[in-house]
C-alpha atoms as a PDB file:
ATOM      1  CA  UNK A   1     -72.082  89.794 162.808  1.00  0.00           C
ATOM      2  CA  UNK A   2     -75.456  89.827 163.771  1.00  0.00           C
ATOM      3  CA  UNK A   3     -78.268  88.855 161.354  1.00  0.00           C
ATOM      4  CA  UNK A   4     -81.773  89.897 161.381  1.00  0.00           C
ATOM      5  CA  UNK A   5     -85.154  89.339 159.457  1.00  0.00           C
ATOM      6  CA  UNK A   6     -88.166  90.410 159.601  1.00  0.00           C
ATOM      7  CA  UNK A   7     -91.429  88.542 160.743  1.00  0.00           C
ATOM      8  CA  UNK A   8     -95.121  88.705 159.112  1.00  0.00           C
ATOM      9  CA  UNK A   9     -95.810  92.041 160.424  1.00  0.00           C
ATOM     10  CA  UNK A  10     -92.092  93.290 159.697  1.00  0.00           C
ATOM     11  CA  UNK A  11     -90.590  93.488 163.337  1.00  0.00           C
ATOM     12  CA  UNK A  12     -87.163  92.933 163.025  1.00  0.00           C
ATOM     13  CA  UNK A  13     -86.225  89.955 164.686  1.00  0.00           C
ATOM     14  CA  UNK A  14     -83.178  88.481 165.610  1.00  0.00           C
ATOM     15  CA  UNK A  15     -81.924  85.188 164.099  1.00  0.00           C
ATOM     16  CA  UNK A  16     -82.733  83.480 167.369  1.00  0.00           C
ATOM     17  CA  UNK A  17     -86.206  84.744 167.847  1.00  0.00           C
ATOM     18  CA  UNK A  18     -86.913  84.440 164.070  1.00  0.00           C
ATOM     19  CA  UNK A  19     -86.216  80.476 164.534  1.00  0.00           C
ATOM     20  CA  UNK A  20     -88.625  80.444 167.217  1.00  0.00           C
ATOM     21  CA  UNK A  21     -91.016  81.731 165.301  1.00  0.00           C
ATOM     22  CA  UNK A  22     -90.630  79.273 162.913  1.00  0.00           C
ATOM     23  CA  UNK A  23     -90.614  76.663 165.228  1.00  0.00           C
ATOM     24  CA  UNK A  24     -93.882  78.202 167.188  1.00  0.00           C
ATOM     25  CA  UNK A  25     -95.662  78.131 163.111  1.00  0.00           C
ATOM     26  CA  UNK A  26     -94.020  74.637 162.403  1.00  0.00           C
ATOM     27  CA  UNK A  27     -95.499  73.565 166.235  1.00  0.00           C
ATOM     28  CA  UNK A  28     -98.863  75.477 164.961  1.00  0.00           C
ATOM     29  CA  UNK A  29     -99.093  73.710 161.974  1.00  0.00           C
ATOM     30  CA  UNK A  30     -98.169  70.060 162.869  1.00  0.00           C
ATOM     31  CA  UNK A  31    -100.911  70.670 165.454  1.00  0.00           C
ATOM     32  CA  UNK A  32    -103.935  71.596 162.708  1.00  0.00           C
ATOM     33  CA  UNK A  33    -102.475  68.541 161.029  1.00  0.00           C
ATOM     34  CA  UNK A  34    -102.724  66.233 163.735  1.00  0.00           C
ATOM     35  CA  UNK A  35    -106.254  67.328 164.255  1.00  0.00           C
ATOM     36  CA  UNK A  36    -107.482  66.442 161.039  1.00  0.00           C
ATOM     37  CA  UNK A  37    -105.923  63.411 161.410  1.00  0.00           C
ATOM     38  CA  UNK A  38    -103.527  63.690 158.275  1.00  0.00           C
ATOM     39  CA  UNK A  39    -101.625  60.800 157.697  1.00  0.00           C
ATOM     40  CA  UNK A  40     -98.360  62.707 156.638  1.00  0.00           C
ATOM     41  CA  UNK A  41     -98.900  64.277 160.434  1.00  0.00           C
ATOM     42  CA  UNK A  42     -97.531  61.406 162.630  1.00  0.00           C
ATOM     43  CA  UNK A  43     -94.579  60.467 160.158  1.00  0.00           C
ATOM     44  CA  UNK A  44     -93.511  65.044 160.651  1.00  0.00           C
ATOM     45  CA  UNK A  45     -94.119  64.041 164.419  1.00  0.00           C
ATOM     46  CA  UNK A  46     -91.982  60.862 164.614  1.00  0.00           C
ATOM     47  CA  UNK A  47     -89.011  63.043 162.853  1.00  0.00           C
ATOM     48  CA  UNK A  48     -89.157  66.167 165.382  1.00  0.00           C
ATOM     49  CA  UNK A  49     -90.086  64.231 168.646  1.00  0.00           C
ATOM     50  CA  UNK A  50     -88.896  60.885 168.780  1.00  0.00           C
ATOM     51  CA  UNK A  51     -85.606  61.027 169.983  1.00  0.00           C
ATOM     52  CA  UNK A  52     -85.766  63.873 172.676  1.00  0.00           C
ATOM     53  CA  UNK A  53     -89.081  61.849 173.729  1.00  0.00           C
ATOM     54  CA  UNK A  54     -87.292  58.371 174.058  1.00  0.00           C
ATOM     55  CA  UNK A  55     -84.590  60.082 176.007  1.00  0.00           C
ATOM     56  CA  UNK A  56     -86.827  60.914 178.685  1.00  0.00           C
ATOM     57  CA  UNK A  57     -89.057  57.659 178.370  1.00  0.00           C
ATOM     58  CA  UNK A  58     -85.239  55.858 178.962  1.00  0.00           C
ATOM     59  CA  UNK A  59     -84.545  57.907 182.121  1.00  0.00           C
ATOM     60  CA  UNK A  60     -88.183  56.716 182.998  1.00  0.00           C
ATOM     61  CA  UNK A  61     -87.904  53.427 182.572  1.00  0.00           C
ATOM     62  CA  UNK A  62     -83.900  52.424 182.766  1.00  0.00           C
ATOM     63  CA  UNK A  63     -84.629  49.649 179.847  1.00  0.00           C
ATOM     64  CA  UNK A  64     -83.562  50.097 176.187  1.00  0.00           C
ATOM     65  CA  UNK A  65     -86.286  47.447 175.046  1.00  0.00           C
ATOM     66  CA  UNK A  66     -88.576  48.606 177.195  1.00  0.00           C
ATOM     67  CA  UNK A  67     -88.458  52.209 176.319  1.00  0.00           C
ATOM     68  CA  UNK A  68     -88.502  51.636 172.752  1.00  0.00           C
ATOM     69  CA  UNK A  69     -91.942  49.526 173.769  1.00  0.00           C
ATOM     70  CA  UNK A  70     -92.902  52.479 175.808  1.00  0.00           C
ATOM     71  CA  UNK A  71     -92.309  55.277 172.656  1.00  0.00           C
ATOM     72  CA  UNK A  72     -94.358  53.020 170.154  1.00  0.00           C
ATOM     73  CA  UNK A  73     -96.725  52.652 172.292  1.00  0.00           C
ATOM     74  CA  UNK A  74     -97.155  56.771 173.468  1.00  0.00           C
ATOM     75  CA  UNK A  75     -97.095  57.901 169.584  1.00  0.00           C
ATOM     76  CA  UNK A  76    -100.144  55.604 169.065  1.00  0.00           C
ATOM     77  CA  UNK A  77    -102.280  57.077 171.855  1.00  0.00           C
ATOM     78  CA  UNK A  78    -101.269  60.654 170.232  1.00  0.00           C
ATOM     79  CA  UNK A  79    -102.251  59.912 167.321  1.00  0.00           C
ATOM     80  CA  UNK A  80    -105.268  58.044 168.210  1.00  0.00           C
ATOM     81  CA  UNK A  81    -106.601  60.360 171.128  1.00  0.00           C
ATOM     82  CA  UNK A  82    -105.401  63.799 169.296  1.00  0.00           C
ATOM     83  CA  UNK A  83    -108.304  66.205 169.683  1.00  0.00           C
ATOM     84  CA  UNK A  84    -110.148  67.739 166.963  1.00  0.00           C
ATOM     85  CA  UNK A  85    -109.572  71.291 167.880  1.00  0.00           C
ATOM     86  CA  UNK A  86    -106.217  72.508 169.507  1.00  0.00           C
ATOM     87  CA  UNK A  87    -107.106  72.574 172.917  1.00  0.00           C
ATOM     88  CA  UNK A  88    -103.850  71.848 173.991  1.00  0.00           C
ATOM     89  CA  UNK A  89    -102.709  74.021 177.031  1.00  0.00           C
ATOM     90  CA  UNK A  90     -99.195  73.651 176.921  1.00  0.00           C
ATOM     91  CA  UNK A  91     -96.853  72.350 174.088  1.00  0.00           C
ATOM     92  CA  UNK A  92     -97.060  69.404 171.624  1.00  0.00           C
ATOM     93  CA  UNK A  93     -93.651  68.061 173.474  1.00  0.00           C
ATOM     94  CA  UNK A  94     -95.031  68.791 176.463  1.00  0.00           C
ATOM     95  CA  UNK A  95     -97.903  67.149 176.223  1.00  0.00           C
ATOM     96  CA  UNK A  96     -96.232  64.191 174.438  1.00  0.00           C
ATOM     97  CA  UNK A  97     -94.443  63.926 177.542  1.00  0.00           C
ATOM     98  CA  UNK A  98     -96.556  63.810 179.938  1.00  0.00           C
ATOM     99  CA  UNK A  99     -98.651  60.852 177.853  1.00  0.00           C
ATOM    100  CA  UNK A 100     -95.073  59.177 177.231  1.00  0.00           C
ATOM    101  CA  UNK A 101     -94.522  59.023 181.045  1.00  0.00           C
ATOM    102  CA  UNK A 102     -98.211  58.132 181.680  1.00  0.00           C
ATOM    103  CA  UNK A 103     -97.133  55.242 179.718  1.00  0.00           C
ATOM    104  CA  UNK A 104     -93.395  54.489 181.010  1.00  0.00           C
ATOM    105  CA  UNK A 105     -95.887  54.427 184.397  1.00  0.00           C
ATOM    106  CA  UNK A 106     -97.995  52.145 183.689  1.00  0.00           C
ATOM    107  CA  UNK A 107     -95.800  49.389 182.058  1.00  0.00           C
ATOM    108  CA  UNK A 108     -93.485  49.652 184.914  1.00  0.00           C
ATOM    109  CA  UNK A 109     -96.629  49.083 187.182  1.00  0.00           C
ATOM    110  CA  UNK A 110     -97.674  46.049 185.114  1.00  0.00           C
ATOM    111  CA  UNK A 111     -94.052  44.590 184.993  1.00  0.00           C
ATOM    112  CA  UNK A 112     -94.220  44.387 188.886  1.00  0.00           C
ATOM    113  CA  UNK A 113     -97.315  43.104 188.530  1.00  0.00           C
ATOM    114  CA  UNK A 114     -96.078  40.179 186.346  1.00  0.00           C
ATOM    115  CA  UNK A 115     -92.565  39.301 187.360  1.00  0.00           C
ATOM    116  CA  UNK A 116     -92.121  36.613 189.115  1.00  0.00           C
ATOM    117  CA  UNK A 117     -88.611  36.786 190.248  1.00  0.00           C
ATOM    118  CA  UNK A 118     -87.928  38.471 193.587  1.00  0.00           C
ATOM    119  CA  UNK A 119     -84.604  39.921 192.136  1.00  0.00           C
ATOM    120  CA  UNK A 120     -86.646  41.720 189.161  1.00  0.00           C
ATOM    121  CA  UNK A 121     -89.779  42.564 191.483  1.00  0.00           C
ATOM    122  CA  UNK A 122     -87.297  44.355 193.724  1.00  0.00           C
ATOM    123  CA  UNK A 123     -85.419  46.253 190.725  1.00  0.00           C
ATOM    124  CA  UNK A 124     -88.554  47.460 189.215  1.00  0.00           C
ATOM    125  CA  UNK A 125     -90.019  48.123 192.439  1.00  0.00           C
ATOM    126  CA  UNK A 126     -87.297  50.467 192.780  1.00  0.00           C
ATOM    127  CA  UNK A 127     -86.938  52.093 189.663  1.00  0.00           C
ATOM    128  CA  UNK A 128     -90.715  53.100 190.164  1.00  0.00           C
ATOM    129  CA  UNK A 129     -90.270  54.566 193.887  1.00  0.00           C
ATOM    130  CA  UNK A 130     -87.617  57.089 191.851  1.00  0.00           C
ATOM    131  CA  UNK A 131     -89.671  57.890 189.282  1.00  0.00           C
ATOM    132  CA  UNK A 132     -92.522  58.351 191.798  1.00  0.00           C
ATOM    133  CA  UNK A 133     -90.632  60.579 193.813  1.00  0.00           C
ATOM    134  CA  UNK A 134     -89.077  62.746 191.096  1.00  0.00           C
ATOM    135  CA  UNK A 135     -92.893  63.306 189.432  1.00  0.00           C
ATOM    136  CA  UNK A 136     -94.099  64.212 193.268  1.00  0.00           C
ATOM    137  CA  UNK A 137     -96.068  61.534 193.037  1.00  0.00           C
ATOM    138  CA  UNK A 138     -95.345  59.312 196.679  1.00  0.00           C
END
């Protein structure tokens, strides 16, 4: 059985479609908040993004610890360098992402830059040639 609803102009709308709606108003929403800078904003954020966002910092970065660094680190610069208005071109996620693997990036880069050991040099080294070449980056 198929059920159906009805959305603020009374289309009828699939189940499916009517949770993307929701999801689209929640997305809408969480954005406005973040804008004004509402406190209750980042802890909404943390619930709905955190875990699909440290999966793909971890395929980033290969390193429990250093992913859970990484995540930390990527909700502050949301939160602190959210724009006023919602200028955002693509999704919240999306853009989450892309300032998550910014991140990943850049403390890969500085852990080359600070190991000493050849054997770590070399594995870093090598986990950021992969992640280089997958984001077309090399």
């Amino acid at each position: 059985m198929l059920v159906y609803g009805r959305d603020w102009n009374g289309n009828i709308l699939s189940i499916t479609r009517m949770m993307e709606v929701k999801k689209a108003i929640a997305e809408a929403e969480l954005v406005k908040l973040l804008g004004n800078k509402d406190i209750n904003a980042i802890g909404i954020l943390y619930d709905q993004y955190a875990a699909p966002l440290y999966g793909s910092i971890l395929k980033l970065v290969q390193d429990e610890k250093m992913a859970c660094e990484v995540l930390e680190s990527t909700f502050l610069e949301v939160w602190s360098k959210f724009p006023k208005e919602n200028c955002l071109k693509i999704s919240l996620f999306a853009w989450m992402n892309n300032v998550g693997r910014d991140m990943a990036l850049s403390k890969l880069a500085e852990r080359i830059r600070c190991t000493q050991s050849g054997e770590s040099i070399s594995y870093y080294k090598t986990v950021l040639g992969t992640v280089l070449t997958a984001v077309n980056f090399t």
